[in-house]
Protein backbone atom coordinates (compact mmCIF):
# COMPACT_ATOMS: atom_id res chain seq x y z
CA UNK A 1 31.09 17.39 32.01
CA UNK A 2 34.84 17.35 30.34
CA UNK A 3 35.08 17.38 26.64
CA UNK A 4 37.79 15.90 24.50
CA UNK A 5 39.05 18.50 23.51
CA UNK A 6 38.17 20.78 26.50
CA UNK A 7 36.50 23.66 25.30
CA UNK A 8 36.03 27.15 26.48
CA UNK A 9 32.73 28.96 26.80
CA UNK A 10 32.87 32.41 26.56
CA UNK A 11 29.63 35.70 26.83
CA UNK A 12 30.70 38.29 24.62
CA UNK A 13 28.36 41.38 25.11
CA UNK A 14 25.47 38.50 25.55
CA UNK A 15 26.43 36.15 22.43
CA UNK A 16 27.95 32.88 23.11
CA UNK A 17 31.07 31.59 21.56
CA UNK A 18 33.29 27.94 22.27
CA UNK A 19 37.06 27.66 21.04
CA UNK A 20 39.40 24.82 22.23
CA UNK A 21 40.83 25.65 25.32
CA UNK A 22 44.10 24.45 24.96
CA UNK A 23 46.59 27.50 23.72
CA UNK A 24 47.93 25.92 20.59
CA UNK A 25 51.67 27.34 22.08
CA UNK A 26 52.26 25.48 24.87
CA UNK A 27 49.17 23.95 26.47
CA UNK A 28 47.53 26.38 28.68
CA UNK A 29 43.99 26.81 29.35
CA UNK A 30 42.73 29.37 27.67
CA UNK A 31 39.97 29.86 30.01
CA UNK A 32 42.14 30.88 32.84
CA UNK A 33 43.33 33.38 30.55
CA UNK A 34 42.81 37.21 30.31
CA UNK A 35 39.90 38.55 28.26
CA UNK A 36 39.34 41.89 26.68
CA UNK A 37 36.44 42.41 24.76
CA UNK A 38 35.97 39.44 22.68
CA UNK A 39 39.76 38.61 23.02
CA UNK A 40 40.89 35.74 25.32
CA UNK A 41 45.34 36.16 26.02
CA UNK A 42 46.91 33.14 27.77
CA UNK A 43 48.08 33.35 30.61
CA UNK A 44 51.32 31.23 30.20
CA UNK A 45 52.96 33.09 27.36
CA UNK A 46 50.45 36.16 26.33
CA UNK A 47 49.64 34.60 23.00
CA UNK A 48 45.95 36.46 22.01
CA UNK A 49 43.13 34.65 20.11
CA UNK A 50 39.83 35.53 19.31
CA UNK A 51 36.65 34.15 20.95
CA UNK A 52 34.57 34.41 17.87
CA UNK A 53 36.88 32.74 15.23
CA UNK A 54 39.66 30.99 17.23
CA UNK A 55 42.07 33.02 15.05
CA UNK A 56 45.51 33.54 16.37
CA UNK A 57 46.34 37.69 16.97
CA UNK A 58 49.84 37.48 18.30
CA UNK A 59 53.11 35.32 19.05
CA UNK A 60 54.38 33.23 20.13
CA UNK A 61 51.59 31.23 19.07
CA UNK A 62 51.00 30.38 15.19
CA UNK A 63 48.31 28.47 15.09
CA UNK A 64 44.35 28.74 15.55
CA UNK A 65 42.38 27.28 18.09
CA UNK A 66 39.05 25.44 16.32
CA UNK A 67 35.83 27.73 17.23
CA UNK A 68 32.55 25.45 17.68
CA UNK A 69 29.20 26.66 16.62
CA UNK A 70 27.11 27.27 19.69
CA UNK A 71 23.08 27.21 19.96
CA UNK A 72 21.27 28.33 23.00
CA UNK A 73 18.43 26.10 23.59
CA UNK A 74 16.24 28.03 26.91
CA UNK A 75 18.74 28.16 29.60
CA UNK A 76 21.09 25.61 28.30
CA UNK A 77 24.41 26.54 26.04
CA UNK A 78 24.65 23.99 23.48
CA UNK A 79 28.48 23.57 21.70
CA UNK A 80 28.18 21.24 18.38
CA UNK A 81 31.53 19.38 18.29
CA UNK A 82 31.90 17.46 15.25
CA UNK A 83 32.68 13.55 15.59
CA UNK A 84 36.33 12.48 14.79
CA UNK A 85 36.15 10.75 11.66
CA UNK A 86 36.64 7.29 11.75
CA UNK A 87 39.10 6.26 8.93
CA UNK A 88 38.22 3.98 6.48
């Protein structure tokens, strides 16, 4: 199932964690990136983020990437994405 905004799924030692996928530097997946530990690098441009906040660790990107809370529910992985809200 595709999200809007994708999202990435990642098993740290066991625990779960969801970030956007999208490198906020220049549109990569962050999926197809490199992981070490419970850091995810891009692939495109080497910028580093971490899987459990979405916290940017190095250039060239600046920004975060939103983390999602995850639930595990039996097998299943559950990611809460909020709702856009509508404006008023």
């Amino acid at each position: 199932m595709e999200t809007e905004p994708p999202v990435a799924v990642f098993n740290v030692d066991g625990e779960y964690f969801a970030i956007d996928d999208t490198c906020t530097h220049d549109q990569s997946s962050l999926a197809d990136g490199y992981i070490d530990g419970d850091v995810v690098e891009c692939a495109w441009h080497f910028a580093k983020f971490s899987i459990r906040t979405g916290v940017v660790l190095s250039p060239p990107a600046t920004r975060p990437v939103c983390a999602y809370r995850v639930q595990l529910r039996g097998d299943d992985v559950m990611v809460d994405i909020p709702q856009p809200e509508e404006p008023a």
